[in-house]
Protein backbone atom coordinates (compact mmCIF):
# COMPACT_ATOMS: atom_id res chain seq x y z
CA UNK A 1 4.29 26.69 4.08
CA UNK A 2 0.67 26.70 5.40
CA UNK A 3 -1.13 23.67 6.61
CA UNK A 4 -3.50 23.55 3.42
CA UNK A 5 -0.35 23.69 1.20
CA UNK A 6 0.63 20.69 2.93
CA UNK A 7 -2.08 19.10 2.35
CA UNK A 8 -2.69 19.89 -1.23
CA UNK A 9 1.07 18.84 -1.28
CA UNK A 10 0.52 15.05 0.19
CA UNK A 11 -3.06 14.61 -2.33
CA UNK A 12 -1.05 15.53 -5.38
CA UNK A 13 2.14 12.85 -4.43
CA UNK A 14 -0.87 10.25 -3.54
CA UNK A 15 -2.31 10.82 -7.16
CA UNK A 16 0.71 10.29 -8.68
CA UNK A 17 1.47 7.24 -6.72
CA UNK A 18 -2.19 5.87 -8.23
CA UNK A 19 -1.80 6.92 -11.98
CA UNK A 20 -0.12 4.42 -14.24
CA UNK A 21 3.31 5.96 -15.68
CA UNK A 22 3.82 5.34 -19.33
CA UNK A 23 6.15 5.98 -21.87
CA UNK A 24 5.43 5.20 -25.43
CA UNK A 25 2.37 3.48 -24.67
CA UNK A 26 4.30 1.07 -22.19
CA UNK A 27 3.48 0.88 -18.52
CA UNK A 28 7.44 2.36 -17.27
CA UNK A 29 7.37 -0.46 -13.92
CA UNK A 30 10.75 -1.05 -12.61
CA UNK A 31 11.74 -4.18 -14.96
CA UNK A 32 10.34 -2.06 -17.81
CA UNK A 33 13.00 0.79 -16.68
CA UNK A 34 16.25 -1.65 -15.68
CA UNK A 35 15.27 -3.27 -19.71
CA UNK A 36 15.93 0.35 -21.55
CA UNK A 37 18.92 1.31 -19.35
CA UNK A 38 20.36 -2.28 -20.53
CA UNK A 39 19.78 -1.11 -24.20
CA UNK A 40 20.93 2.16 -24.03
CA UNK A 41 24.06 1.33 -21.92
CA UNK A 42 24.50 -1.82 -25.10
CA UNK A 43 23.97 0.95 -27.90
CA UNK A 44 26.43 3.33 -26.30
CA UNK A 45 28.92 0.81 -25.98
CA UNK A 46 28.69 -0.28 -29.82
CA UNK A 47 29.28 3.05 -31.03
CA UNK A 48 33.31 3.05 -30.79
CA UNK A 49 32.94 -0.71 -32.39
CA UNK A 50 30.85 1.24 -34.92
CA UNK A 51 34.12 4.08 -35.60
CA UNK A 52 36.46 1.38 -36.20
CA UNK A 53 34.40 -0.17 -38.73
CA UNK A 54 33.96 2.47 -40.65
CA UNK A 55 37.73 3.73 -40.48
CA UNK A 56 38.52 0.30 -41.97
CA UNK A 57 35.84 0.60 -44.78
CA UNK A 58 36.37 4.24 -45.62
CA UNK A 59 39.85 5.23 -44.97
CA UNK A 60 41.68 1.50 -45.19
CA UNK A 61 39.24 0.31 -48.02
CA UNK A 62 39.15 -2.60 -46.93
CA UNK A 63 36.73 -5.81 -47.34
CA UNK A 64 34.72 -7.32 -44.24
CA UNK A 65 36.58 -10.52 -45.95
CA UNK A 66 39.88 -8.74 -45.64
CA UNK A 67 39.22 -7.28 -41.88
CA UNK A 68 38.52 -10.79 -40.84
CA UNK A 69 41.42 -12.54 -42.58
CA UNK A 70 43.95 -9.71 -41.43
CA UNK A 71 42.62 -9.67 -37.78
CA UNK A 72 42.65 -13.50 -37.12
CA UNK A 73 45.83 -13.50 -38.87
CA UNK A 74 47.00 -10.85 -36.06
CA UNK A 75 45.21 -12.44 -33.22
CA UNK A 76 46.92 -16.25 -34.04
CA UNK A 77 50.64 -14.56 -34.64
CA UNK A 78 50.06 -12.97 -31.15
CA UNK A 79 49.49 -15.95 -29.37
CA UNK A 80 52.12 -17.94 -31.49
CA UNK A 81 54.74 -15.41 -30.24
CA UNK A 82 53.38 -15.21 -26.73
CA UNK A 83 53.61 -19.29 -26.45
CA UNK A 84 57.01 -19.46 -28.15
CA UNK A 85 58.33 -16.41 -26.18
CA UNK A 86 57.34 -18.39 -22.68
């Protein structure tokens, strides 16, 4: 690497450094960047909640009524058994 390539090497990373990144019309700064990586870690999390749903609807056929009313039921008789069984 020559001495000029250097150069050319340390104008480029300055002008980079000066221009404004954007993505989508939105200056990317580093709250703009930690804000998307806290939606797309959110949206990947949903998508198993997302599976489950639909196996229940599809496959089940069964209510959002029903889901509810069979899951709480589920959730209390848990507990129930865990208090009376300690």
């Amino acid at each position: 690497m020559t001495q000029s390539d250097r150069k050319i090497g340390r104008d480029d990373a300055q002008k980079l450094e000066k221009k404004d990144c954007q993505l989508f019309g939105v200056e990317m700064s580093p709250d703009t960047v930690a804000i998307a990586m806290v939606y797309f870690v959110q949206g990947i999390l949903s998508l198993p909640l997302l599976a489950v749903n639909f196996f229940l609807k599809d496959d089940l056929h069964l209510d959002p009524a029903e889901v509810s009313c069979k899951l709480l039921g589920l959730i209390i008789l848990v507990n129930f058994l865990l208090l009376f069984f300690n």
